[in-house]
N, C-alpha and C. Protein backbone atom coordinates (compact mmCIF):
# COMPACT_ATOMS: atom_id res chain seq x y z
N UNK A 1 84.67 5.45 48.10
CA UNK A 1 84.58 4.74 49.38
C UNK A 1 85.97 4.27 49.77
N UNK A 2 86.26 4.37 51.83
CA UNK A 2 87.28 3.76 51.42
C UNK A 2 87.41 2.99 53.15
N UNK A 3 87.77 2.51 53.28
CA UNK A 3 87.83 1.53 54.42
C UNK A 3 86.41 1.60 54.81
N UNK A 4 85.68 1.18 54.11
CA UNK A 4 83.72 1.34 54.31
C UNK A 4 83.44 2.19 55.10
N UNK A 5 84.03 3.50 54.43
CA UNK A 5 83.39 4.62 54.91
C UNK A 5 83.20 5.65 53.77
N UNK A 6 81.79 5.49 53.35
CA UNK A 6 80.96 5.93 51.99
C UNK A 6 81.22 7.85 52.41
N UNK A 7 81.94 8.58 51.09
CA UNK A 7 81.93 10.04 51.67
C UNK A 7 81.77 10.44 49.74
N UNK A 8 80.47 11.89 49.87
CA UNK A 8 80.07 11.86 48.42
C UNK A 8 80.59 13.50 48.40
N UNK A 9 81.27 13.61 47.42
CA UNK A 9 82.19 14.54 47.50
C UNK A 9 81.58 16.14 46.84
N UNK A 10 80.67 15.65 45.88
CA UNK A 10 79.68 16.86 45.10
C UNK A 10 78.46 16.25 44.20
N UNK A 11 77.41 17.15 43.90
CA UNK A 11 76.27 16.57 43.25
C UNK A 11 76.43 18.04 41.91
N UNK A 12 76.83 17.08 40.71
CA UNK A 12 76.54 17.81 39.11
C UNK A 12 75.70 17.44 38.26
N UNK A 13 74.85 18.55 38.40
CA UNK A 13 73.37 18.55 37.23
C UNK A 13 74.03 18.06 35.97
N UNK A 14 73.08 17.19 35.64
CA UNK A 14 73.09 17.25 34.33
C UNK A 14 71.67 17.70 33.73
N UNK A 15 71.77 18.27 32.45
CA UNK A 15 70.86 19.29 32.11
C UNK A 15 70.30 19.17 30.56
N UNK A 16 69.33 18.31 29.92
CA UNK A 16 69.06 18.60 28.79
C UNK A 16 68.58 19.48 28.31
N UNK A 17 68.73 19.81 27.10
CA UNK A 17 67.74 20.71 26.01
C UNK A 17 66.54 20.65 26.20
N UNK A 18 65.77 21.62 25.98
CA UNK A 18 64.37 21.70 26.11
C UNK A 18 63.79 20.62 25.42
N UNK A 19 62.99 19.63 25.59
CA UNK A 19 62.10 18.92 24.63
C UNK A 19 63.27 18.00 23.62
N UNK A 20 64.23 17.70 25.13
CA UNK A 20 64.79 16.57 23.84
C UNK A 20 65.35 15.91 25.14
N UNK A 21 66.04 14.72 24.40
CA UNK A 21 66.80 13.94 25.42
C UNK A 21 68.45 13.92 25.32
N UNK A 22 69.06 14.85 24.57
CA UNK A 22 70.41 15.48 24.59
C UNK A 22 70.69 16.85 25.63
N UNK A 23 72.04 16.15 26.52
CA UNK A 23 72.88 17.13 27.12
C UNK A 23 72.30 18.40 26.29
N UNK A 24 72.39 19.60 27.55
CA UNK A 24 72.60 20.59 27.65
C UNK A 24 74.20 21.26 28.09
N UNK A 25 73.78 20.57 29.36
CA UNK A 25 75.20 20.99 30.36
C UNK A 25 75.26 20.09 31.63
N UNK A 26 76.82 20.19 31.88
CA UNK A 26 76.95 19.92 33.44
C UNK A 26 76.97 20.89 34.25
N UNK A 27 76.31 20.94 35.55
CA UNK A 27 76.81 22.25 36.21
C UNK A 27 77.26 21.85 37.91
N UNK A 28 78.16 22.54 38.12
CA UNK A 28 78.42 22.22 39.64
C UNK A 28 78.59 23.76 40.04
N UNK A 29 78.40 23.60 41.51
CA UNK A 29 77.85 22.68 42.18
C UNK A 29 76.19 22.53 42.06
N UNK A 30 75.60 21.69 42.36
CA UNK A 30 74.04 21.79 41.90
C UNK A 30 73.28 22.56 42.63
N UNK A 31 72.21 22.83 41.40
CA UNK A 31 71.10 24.11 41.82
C UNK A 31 70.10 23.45 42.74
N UNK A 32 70.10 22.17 42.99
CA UNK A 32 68.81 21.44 43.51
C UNK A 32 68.82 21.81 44.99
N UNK A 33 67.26 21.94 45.37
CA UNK A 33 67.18 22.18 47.04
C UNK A 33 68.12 21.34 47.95
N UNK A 34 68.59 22.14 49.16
CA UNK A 34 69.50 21.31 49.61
C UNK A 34 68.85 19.78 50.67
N UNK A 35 67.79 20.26 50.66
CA UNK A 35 66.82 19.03 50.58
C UNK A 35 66.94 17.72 49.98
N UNK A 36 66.78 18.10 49.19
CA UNK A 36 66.71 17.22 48.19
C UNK A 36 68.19 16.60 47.50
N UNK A 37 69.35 17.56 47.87
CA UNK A 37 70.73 17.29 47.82
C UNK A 37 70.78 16.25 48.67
N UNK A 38 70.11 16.40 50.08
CA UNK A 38 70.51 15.38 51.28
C UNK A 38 69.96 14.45 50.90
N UNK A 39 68.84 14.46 50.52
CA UNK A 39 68.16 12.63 50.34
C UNK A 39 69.30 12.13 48.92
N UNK A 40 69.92 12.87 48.00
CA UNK A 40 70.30 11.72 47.08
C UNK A 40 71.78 11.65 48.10
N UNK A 41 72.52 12.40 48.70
CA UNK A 41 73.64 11.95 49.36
C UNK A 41 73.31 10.72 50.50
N UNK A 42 72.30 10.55 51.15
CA UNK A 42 71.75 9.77 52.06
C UNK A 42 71.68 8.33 51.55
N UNK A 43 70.78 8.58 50.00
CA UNK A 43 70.54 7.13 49.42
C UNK A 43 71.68 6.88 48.54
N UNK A 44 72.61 7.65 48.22
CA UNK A 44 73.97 7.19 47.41
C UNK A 44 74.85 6.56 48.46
N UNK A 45 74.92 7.27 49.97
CA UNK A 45 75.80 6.27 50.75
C UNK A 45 75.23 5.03 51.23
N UNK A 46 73.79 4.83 51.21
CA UNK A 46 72.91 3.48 51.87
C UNK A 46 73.10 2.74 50.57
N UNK A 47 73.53 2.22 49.04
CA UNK A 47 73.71 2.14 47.78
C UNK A 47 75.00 1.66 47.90
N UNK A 48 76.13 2.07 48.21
CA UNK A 48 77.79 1.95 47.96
C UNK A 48 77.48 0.67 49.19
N UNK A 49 77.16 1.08 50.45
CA UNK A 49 77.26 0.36 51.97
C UNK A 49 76.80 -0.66 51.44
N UNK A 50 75.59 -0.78 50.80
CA UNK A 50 74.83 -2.13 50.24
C UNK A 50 75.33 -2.96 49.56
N UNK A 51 76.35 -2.65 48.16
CA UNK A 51 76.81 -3.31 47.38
C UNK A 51 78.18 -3.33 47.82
N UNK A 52 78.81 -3.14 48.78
CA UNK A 52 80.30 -3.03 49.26
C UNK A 52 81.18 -2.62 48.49
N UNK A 53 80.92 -2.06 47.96
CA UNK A 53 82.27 -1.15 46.98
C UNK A 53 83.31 -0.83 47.94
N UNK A 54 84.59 -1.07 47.79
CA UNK A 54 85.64 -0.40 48.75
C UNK A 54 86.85 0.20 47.87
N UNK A 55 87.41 1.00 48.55
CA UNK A 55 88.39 1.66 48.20
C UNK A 55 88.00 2.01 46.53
N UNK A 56 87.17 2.34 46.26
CA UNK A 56 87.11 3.19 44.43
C UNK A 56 86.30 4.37 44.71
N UNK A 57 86.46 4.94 43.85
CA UNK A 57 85.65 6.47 43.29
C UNK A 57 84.38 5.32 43.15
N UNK A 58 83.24 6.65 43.09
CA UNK A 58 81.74 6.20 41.91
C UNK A 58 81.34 7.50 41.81
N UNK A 59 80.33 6.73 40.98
CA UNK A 59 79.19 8.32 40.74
C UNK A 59 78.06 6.97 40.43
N UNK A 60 76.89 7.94 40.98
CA UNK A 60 75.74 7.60 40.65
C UNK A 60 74.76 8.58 39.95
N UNK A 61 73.63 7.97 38.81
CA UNK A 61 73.15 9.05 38.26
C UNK A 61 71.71 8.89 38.61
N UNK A 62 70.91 10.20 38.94
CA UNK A 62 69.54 9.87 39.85
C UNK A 62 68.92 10.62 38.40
N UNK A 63 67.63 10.68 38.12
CA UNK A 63 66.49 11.66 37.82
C UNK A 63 65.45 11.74 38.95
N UNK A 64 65.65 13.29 39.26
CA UNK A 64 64.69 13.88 39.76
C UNK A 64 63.56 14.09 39.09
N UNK A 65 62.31 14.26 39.60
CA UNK A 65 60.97 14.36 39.19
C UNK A 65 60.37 15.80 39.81
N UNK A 66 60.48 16.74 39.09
CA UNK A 66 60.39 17.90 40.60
C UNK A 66 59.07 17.99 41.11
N UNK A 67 58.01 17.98 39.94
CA UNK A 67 56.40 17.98 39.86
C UNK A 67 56.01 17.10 41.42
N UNK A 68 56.54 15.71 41.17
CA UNK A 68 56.50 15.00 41.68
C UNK A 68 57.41 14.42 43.51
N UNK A 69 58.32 15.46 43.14
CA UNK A 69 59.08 15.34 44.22
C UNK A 69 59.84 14.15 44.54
N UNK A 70 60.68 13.48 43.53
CA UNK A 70 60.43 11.92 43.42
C UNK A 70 61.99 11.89 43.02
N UNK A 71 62.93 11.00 43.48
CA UNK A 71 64.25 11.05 42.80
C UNK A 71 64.42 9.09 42.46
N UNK A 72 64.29 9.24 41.32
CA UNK A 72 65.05 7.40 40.56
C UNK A 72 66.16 7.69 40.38
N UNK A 73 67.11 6.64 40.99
CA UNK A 73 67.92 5.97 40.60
C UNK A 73 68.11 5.50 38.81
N UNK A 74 69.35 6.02 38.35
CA UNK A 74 69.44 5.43 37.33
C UNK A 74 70.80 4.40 36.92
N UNK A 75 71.77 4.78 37.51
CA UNK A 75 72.56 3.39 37.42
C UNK A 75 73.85 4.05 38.16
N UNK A 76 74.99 3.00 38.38
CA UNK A 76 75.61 2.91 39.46
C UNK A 76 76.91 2.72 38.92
N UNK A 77 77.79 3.61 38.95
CA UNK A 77 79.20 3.60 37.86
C UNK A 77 80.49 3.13 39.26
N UNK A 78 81.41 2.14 39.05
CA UNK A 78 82.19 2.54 40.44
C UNK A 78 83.61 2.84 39.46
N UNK A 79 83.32 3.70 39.22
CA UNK A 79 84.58 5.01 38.91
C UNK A 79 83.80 6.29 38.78
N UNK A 80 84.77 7.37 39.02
CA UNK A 80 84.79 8.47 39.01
C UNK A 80 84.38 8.99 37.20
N UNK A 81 83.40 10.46 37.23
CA UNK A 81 83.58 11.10 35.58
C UNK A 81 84.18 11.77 35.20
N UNK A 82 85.20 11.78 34.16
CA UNK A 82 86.04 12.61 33.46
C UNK A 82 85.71 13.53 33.76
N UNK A 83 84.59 13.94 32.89
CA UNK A 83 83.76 14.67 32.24
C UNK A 83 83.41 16.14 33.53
N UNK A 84 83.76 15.38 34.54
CA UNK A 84 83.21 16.50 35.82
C UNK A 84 84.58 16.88 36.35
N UNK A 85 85.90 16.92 36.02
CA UNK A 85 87.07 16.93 36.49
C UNK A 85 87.58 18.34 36.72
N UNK A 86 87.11 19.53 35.31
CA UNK A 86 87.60 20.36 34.82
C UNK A 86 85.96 20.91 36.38
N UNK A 87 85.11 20.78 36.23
CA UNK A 87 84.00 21.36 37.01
C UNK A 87 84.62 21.42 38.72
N UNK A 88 85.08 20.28 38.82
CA UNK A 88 85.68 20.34 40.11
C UNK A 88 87.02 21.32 40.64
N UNK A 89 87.50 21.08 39.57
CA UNK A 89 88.88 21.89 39.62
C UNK A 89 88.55 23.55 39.90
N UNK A 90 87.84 23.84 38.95
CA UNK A 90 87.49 25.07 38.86
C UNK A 90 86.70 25.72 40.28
N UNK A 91 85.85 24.92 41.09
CA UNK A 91 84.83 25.52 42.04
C UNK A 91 85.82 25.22 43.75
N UNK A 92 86.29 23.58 43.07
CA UNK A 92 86.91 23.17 44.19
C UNK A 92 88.45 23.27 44.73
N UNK A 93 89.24 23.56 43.38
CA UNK A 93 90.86 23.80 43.29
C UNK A 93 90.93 22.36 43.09
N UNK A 94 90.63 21.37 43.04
CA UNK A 94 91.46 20.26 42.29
C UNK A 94 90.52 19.44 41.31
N UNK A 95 91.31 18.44 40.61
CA UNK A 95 90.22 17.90 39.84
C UNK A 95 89.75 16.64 40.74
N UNK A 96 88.65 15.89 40.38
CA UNK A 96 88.23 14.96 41.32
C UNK A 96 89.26 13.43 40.90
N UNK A 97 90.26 13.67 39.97
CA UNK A 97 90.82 12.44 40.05
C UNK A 97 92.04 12.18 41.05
N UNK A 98 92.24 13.45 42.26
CA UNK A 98 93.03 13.30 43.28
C UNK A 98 92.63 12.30 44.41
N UNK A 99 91.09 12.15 44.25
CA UNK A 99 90.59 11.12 45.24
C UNK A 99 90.69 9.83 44.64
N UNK A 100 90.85 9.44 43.41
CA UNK A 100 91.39 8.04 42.96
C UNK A 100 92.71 8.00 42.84
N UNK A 101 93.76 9.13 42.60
CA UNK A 101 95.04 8.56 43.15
C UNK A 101 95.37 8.10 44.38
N UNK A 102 94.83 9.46 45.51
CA UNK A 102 94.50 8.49 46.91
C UNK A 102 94.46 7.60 47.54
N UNK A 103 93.33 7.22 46.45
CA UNK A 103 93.07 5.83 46.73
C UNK A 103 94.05 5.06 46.61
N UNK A 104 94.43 5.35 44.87
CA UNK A 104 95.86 4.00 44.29
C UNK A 104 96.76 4.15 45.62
N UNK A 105 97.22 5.13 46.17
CA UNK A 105 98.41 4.83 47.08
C UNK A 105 97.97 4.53 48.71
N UNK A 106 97.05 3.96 48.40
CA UNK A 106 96.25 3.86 50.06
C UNK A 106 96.54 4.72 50.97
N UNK A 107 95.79 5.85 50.89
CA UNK A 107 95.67 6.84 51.60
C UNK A 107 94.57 7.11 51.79
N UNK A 108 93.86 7.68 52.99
CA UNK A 108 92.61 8.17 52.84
C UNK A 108 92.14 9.37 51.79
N UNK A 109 91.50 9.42 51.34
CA UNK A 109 90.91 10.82 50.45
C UNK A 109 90.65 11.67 50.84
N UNK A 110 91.78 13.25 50.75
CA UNK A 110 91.29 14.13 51.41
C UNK A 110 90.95 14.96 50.17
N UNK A 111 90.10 15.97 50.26
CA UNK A 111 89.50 16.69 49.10
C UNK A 111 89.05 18.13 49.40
N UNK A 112 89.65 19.16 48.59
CA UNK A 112 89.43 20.50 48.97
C UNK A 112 88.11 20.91 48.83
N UNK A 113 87.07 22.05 49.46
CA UNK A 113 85.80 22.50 49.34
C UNK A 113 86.02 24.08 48.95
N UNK A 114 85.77 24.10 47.89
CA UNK A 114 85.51 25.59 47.10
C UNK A 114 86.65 26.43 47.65
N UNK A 115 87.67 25.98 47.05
CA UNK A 115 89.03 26.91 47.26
C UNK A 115 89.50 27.01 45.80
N UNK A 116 88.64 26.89 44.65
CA UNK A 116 89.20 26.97 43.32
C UNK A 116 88.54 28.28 42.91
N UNK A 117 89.18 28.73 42.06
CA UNK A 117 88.52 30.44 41.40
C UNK A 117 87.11 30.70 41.05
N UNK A 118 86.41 29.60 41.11
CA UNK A 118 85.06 30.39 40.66
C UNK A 118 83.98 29.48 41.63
N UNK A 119 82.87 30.43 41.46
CA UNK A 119 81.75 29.72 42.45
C UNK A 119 80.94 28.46 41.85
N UNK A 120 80.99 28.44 40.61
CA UNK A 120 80.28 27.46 39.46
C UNK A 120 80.67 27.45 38.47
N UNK A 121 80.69 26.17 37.77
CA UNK A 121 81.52 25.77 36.68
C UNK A 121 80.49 24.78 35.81
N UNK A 122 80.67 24.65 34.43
CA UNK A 122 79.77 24.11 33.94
C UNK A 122 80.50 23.70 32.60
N UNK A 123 79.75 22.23 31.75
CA UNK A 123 80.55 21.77 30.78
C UNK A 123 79.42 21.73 29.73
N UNK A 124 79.45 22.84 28.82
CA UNK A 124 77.95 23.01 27.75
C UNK A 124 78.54 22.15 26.69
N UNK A 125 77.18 21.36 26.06
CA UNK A 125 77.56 20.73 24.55
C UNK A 125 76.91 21.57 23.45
N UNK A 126 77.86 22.37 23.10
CA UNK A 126 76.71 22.54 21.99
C UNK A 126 76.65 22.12 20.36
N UNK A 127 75.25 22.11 20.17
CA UNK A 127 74.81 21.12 19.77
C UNK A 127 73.89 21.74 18.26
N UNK A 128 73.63 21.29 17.42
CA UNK A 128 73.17 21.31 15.77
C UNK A 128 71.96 20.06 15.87
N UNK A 129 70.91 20.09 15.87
CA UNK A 129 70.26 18.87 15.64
C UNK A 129 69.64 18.80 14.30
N UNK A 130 70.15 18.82 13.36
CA UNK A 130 69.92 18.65 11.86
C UNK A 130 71.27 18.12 11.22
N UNK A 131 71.36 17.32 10.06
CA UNK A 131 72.72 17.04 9.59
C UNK A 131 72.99 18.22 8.28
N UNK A 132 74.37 18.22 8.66
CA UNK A 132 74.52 19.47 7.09
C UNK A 132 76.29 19.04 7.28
N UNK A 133 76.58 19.58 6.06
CA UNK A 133 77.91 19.76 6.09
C UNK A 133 78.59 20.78 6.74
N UNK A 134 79.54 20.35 6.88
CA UNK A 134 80.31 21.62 7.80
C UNK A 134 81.43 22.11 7.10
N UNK A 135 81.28 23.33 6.93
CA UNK A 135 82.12 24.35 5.42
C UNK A 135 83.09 25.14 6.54
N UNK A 136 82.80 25.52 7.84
CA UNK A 136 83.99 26.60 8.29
C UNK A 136 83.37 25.97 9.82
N UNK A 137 85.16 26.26 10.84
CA UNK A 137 84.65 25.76 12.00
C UNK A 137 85.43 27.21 12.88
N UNK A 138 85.20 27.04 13.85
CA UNK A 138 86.49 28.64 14.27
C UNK A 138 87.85 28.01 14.19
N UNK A 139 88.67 29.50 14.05
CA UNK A 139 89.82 28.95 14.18
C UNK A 139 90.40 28.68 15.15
N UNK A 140 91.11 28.71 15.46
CA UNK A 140 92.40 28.74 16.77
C UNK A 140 92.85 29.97 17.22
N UNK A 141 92.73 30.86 16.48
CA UNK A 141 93.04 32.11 16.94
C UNK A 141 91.37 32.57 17.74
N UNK A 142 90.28 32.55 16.74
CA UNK A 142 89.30 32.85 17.23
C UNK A 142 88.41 31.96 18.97
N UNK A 143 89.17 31.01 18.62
CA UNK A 143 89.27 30.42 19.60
C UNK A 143 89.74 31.26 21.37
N UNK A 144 90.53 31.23 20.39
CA UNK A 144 91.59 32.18 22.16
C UNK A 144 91.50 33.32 22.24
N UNK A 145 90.74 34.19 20.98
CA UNK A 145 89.90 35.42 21.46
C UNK A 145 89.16 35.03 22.14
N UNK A 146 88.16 34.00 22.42
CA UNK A 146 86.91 33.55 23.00
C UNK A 146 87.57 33.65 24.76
N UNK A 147 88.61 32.73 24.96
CA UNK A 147 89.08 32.92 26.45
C UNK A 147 89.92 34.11 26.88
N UNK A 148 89.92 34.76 25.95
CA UNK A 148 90.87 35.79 26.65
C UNK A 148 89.70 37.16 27.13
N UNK A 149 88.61 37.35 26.08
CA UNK A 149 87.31 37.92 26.43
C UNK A 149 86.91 37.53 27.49
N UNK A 150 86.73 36.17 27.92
CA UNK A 150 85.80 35.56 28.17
C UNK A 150 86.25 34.80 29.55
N UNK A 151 86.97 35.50 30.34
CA UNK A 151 87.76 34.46 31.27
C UNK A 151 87.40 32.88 31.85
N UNK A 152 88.09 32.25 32.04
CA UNK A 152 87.67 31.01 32.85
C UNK A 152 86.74 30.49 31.76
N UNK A 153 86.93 30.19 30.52
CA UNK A 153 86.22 29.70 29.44
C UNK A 153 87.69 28.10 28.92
N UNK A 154 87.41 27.11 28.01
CA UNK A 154 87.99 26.40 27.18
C UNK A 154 86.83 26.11 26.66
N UNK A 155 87.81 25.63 25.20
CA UNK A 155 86.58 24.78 23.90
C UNK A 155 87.40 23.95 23.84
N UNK A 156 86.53 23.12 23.56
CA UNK A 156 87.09 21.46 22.59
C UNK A 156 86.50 21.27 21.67
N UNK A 157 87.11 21.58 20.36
CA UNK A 157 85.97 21.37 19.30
C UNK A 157 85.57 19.94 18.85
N UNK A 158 84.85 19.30 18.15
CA UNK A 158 84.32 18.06 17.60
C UNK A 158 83.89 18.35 16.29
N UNK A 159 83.29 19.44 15.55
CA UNK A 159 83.18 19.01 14.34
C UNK A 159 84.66 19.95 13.48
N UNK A 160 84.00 19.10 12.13
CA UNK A 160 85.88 19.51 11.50
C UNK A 160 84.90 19.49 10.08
N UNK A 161 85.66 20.52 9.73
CA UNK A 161 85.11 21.15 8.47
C UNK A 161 85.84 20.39 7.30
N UNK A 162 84.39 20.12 6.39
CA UNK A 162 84.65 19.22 5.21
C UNK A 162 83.72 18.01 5.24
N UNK A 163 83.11 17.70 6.75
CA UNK A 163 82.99 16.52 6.58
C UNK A 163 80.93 17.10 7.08
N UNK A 164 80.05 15.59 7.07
CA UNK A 164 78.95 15.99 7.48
C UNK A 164 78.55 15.83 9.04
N UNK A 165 77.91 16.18 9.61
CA UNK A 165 77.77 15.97 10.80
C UNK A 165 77.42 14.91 11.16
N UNK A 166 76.78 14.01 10.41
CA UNK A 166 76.56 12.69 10.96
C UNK A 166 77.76 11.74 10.99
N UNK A 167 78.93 12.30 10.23
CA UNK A 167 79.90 10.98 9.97
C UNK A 167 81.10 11.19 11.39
N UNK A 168 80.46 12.62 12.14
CA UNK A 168 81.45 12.43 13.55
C UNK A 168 80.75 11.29 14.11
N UNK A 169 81.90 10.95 14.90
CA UNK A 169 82.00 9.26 15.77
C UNK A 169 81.17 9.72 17.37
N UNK A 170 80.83 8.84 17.56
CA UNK A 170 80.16 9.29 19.27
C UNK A 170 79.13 10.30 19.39
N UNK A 171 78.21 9.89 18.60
CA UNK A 171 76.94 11.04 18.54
C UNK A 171 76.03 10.72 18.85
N UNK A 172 75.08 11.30 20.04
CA UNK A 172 73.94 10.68 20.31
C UNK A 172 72.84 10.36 18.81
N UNK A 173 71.60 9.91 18.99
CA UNK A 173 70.63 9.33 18.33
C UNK A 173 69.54 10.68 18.02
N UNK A 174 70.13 12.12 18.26
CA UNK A 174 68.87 12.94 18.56
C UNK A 174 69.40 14.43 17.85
N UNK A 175 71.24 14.39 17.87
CA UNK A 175 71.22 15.47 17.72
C UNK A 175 73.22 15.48 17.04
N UNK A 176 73.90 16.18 17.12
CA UNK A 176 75.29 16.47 16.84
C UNK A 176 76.26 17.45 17.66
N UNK A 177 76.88 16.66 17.87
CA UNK A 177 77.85 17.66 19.43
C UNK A 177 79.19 18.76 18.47
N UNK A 178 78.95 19.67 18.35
CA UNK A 178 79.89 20.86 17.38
C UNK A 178 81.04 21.00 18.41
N UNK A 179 80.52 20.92 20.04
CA UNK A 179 81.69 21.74 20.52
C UNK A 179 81.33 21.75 22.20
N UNK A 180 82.89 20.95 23.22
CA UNK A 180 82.60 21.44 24.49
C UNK A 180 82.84 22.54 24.81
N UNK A 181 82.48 23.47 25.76
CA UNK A 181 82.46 24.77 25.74
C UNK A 181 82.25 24.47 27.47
N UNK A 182 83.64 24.71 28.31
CA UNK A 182 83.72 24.95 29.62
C UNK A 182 84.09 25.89 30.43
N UNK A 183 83.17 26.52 31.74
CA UNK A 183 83.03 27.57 31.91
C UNK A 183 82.77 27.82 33.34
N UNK A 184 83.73 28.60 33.92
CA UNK A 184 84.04 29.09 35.51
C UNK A 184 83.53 30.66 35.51
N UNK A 185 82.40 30.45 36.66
CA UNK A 185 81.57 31.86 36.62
C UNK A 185 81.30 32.27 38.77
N UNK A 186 81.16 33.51 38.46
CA UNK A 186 80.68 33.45 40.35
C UNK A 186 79.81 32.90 40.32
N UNK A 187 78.52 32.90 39.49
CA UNK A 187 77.19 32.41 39.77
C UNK A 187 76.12 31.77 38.69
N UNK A 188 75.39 31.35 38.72
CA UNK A 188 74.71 30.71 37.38
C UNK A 188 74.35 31.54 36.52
N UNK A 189 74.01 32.94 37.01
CA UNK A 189 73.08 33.72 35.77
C UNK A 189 75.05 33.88 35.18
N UNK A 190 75.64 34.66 35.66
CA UNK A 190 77.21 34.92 35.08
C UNK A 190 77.80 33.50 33.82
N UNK A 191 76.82 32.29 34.63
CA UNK A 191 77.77 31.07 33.45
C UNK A 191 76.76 31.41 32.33
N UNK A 192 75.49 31.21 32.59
CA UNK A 192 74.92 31.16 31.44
C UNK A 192 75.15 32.54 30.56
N UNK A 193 75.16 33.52 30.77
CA UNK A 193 76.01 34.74 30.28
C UNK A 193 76.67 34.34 29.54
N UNK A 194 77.64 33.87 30.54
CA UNK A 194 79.55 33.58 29.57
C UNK A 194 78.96 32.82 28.37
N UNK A 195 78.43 31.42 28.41
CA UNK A 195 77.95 30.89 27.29
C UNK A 195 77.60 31.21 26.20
N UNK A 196 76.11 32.25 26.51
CA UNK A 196 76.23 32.73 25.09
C UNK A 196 76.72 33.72 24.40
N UNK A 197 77.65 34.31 25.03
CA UNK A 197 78.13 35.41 24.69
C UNK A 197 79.91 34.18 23.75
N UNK A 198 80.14 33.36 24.07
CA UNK A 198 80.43 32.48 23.83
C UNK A 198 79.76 31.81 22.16
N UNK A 199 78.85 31.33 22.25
CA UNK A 199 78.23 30.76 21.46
C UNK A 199 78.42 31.75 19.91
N UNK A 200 77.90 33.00 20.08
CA UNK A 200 78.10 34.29 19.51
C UNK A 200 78.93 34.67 18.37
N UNK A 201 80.05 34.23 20.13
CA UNK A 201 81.28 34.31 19.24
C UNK A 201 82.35 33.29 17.84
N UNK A 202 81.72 32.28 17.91
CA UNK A 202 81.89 31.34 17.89
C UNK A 202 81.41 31.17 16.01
N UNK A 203 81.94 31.25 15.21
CA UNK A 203 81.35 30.91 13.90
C UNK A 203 81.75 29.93 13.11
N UNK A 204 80.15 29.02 12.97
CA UNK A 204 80.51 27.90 12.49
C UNK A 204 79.38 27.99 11.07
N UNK A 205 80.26 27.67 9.88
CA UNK A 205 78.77 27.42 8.92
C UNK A 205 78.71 26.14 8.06
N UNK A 206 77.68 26.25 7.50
CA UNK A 206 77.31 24.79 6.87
C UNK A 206 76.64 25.04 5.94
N UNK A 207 76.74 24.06 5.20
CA UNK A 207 75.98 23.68 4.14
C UNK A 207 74.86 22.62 4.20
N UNK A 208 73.10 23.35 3.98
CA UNK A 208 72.28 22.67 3.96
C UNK A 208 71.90 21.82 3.24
């Protein structure tokens, strides 16, 4: 927001695992009807206007109900997400923290629309939901086979071999995060592709 004038710049799924309550993925831009895009952009700017937020980034996080047709509110951040930076960059050509420098230098926020290399971009966790030790992780080389195959791909790994999966720091209550795995595709069936062809590649083992 910025001289109280509420402007929502993109809407990114977030996506759990089947039958659990751990990340899947982020994906931008979102798959949701554009329907249904408009009512959460509608009630995210009637939300900022309400509580007067000025001059900051936010994000707000909704659950949709699709059965139901029903979107809750789930809470109200006034900063911008990391976490969606690399998603923006990729679909949009910049990352979304150009609209909080913006801001810092009081300027209005101007922000590019899909002038970045790919049509959709997405930030997968993947994920181990059992604890075991971890005996081999990829390397670094195997690593950058992965993007050089695999264009418009990065990893960030999280687990580190030697240790067990429960003793990494910052782990949800449900499951174990091995590895971000981010990914610029023309279209959704193409990301989810890249992924597992990704995943594949990717060798990690353990000890049960």
């Amino acid at each position: 927001m910025n001289n109280k004038k509420v402007t929502v710049y993109g809407i990114v799924d977030s996506i759990n695992y089947p039958d659990s309550s751990s990340f899947f993925r982020y994906e931008y831009p979102s798959t949701l009807p554009m329907k249904v895009q408009r009512r959460i952009t509608d009630n995210s700017i009637k939300i900022i206007e309400q509580i007067g937020l000025d001059n900051s980034t936010f994000n707000i996080e909704y659950f949709y109900d699709e059965a139901f047709d029903r979107i809750w509110t789930l809470e109200v951040n006034p900063r911008l997400s990391q976490s969606h930076s690399y998603l923006y960059r990729e679909v949009d050509g910049e990352p979304n923290f150009k609209i909080m420098i913006d801001l810092a230098l009081g300027e209005s926020p101007g922000f590019p629309y899909r002038e970045g290399q790919f049509n959709c971009a997405a930030k997968f966790f993947l994920r181990r939901f059992d604890d075991a030790k971890v005996t081999r992780v990829p390397t670094a080389a195997e690593m950058q086979q992965v993007k050089q195959l695999i264009p418009g791909t990065r990893i960030d790994m999280n687990a580190r071999e030697g240790i067990y999966l429960s003793e990494l720091p910052r782990q949800d209550s449900y499951s174990f995060d091995l590895a971000h795995i981010f990914i610029g595709a023309s279209d959704h069936y193409e990301l989810m592709d890249k992924y597992h062809r990704c995943v594949e590649m990717l060798n990690f083992c353990f000890d049960e």
